[in-house]
C-alpha atoms as a PDB file:
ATOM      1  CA  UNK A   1      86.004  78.656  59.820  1.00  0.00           C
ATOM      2  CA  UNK A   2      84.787  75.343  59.338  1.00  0.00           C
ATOM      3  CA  UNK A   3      87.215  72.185  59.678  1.00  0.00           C
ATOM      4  CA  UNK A   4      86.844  68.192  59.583  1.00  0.00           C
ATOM      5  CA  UNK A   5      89.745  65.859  59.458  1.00  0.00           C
ATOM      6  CA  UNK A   6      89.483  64.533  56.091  1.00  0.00           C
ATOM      7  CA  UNK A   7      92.524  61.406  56.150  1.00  0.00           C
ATOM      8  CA  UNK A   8      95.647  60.298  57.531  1.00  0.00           C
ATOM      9  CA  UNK A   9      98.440  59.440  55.348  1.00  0.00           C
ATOM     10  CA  UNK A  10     100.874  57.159  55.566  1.00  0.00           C
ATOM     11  CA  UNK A  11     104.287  56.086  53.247  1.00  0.00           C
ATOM     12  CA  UNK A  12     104.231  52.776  53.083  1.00  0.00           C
ATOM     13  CA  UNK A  13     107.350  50.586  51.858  1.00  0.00           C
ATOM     14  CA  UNK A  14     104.684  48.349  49.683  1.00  0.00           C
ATOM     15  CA  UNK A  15     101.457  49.721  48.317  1.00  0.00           C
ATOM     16  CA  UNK A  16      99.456  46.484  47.670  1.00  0.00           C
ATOM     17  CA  UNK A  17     100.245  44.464  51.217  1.00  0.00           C
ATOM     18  CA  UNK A  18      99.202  47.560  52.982  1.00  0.00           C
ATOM     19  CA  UNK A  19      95.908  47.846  51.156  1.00  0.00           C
ATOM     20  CA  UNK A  20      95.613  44.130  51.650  1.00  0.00           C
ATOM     21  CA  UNK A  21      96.134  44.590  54.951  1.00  0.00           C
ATOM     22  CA  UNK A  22      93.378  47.375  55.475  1.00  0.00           C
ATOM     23  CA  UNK A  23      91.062  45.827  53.672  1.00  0.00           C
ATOM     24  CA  UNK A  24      90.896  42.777  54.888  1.00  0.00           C
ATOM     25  CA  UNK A  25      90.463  44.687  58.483  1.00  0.00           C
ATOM     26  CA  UNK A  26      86.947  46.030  56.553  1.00  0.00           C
ATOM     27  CA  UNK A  27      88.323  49.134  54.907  1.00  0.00           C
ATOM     28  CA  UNK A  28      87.154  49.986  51.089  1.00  0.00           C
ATOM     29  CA  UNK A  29      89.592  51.632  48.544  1.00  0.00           C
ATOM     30  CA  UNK A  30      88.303  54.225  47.575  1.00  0.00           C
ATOM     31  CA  UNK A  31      90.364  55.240  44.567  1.00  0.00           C
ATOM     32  CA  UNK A  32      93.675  54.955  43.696  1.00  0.00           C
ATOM     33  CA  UNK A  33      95.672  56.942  41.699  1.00  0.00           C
ATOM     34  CA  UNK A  34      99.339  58.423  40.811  1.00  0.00           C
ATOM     35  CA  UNK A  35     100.166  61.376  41.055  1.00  0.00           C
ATOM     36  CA  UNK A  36     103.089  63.875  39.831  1.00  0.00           C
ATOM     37  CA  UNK A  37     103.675  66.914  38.249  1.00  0.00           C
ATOM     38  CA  UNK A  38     104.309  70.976  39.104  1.00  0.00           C
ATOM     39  CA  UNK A  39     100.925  70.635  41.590  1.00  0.00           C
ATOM     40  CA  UNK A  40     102.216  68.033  43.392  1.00  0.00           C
ATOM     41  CA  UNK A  41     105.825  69.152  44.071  1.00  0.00           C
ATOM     42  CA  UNK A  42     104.313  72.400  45.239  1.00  0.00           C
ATOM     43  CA  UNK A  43     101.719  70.992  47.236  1.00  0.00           C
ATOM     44  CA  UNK A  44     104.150  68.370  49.360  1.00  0.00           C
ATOM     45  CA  UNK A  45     107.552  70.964  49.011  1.00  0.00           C
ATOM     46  CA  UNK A  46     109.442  67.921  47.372  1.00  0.00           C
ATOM     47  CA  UNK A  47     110.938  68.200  43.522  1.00  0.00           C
ATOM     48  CA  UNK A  48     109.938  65.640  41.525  1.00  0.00           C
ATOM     49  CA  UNK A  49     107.474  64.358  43.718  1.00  0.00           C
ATOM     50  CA  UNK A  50     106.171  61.012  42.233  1.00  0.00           C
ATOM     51  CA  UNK A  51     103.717  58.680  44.176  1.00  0.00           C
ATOM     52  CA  UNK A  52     101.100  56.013  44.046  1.00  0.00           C
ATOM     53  CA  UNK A  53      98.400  55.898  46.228  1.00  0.00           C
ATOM     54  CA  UNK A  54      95.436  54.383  47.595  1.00  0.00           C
ATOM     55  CA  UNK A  55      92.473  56.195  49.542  1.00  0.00           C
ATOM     56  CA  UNK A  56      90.357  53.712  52.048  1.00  0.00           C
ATOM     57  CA  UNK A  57      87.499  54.396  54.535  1.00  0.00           C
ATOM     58  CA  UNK A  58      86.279  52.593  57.154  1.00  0.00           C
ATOM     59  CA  UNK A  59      82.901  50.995  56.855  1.00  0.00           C
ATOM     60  CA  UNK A  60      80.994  53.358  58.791  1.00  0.00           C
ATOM     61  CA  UNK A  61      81.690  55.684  56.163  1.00  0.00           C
ATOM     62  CA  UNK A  62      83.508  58.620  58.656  1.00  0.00           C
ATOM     63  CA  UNK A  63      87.646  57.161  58.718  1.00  0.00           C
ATOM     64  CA  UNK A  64      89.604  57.459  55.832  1.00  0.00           C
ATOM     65  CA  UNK A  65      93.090  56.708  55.216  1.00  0.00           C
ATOM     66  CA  UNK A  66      95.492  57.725  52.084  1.00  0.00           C
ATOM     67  CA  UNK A  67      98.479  54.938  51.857  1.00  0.00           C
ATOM     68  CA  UNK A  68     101.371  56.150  49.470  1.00  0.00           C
ATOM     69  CA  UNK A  69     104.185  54.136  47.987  1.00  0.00           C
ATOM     70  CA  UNK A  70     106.849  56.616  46.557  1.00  0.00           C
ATOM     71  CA  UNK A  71     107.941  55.967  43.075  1.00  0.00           C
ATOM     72  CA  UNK A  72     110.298  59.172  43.203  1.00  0.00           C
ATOM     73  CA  UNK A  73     112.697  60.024  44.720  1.00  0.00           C
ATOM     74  CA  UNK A  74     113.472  57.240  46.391  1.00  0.00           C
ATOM     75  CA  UNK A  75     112.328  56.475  49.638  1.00  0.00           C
ATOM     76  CA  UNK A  76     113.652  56.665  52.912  1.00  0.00           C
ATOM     77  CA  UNK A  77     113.665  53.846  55.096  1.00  0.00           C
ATOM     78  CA  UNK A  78     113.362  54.905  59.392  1.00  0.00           C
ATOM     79  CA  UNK A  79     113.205  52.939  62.011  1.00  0.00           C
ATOM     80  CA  UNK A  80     109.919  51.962  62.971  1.00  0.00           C
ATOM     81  CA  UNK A  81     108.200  54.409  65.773  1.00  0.00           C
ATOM     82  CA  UNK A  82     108.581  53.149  68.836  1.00  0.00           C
ATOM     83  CA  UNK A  83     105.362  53.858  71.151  1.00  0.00           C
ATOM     84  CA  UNK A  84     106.931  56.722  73.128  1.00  0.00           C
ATOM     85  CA  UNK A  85     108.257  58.573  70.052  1.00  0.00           C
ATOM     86  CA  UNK A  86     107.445  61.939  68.985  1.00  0.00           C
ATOM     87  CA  UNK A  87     105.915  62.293  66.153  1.00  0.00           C
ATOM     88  CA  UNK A  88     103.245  60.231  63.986  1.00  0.00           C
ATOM     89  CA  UNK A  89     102.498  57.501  66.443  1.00  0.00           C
ATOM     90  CA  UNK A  90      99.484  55.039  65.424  1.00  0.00           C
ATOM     91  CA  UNK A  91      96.897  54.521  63.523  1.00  0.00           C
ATOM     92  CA  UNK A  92      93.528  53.720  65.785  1.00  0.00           C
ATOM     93  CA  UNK A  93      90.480  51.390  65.203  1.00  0.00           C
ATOM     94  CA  UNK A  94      87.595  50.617  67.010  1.00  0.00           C
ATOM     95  CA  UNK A  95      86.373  46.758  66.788  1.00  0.00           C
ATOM     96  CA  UNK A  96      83.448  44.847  68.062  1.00  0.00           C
ATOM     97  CA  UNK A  97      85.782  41.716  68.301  1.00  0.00           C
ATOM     98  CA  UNK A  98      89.473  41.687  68.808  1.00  0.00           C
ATOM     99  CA  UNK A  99      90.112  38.303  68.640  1.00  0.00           C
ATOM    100  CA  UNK A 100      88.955  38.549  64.930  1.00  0.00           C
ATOM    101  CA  UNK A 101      90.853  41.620  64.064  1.00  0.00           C
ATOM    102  CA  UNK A 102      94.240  39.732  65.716  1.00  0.00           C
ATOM    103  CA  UNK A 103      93.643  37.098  63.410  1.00  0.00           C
ATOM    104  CA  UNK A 104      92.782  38.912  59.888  1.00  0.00           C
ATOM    105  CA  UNK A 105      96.478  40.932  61.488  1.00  0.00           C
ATOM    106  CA  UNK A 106      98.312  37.387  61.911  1.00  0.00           C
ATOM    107  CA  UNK A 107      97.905  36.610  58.144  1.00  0.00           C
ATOM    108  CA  UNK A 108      99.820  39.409  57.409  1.00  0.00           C
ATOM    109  CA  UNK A 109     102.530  38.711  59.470  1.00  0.00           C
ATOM    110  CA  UNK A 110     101.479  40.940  61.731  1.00  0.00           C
ATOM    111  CA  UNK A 111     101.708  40.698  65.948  1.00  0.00           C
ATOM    112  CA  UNK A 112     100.784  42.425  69.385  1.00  0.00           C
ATOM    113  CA  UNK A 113     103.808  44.337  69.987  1.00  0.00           C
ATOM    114  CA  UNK A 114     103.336  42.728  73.578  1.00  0.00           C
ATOM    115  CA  UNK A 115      99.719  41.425  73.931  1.00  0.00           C
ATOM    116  CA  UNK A 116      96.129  42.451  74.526  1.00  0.00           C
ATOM    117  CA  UNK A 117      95.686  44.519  77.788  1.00  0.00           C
ATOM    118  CA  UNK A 118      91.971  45.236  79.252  1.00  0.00           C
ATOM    119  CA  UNK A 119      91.674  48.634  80.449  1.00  0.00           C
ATOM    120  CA  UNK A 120      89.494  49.367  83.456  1.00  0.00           C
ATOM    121  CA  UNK A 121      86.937  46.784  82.289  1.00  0.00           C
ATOM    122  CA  UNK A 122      85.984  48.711  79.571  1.00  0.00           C
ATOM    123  CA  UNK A 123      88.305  48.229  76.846  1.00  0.00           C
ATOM    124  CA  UNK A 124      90.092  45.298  75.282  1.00  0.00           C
ATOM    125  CA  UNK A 125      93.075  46.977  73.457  1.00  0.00           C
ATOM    126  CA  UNK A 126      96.450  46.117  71.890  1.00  0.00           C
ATOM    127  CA  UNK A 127      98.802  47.769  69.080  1.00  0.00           C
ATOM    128  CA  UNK A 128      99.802  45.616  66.504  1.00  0.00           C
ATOM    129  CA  UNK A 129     103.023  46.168  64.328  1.00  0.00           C
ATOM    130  CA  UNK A 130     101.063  46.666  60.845  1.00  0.00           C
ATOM    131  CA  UNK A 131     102.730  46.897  57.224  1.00  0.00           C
ATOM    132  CA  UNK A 132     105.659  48.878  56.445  1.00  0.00           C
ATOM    133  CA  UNK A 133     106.312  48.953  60.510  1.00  0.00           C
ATOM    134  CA  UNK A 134     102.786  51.303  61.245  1.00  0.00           C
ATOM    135  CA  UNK A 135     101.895  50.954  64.726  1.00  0.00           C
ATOM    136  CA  UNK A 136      97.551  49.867  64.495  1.00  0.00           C
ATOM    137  CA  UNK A 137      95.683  49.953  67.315  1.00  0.00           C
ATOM    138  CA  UNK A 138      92.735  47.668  68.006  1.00  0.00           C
ATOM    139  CA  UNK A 139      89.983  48.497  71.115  1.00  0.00           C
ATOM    140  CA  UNK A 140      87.012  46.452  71.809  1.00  0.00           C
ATOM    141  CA  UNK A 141      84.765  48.082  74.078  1.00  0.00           C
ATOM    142  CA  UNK A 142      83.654  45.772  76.740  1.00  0.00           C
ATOM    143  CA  UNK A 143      80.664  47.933  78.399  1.00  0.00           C
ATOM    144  CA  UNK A 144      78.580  50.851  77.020  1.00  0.00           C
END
């Protein structure tokens, strides 16, 4: 058997600020799209199942992510994940300058959940609280 991780998905509370926000990180939509219908309620176990969406890769052609805003039912709104929570934790990208990325992040709104830690020399890194409360992670390799 052959298997690749084809894309993350993520339900997101507003479609359009989270694409803005990926994009303007260097991510390209894809496609978009809306989906419903017999296929789709089978396919996620949910009746009625009624979503738009948004596919985006990274530039270097090999990350994709699929952002969904639910149009039915309605959704659910949870508590953002905290970094020690089970479950879906964060969404990770490499960058060649953090400083940028930080920035592009503050014009959405968006903050270092404490700051920008350097690991062992090697790594700049920080998580960010994205859109729709996603926890983004940014690392900027400091030595080959």
């Amino acid at each position: 058997m052959t298997i690749r991780l084809d894309n993350v998905a993520i339900a997101v509370r507003d479609l359009e600020a989270a694409v803005a926000f990926f994009s303007d990180l260097g991510l390209a939509v894809l496609g978009r799209d809306t989906i419903r219908g017999k296929w789709a309620d089978t396919a996620v176990g949910l009746d009625g199942n009624h979503v738009k969406i948004a596919l985006l890769q990274t530039p270097d052609g090999n990350g994709h992510i699929e952002l969904f805003e639910y149009i039915h039912p309605k959704a659910i709104e949870t508590n953002p994940t905290l970094p020690h929570e089970i479950g879906m934790h964060r969404v990770a990208f490499a960058v060649d300058d953090i400083n940028e990325a930080l920035e592009i992040a503050a014009r959405h709104g968006c903050h270092p959940l404490r700051g920008v830690a350097t690991y062992q020399d090697f790594y700049k890194l920080t998580y960010v609280r994205g859109p729709s409360g996603i926890i983004v992670m940014f690392a900027q390799q400091l030595q080959p």
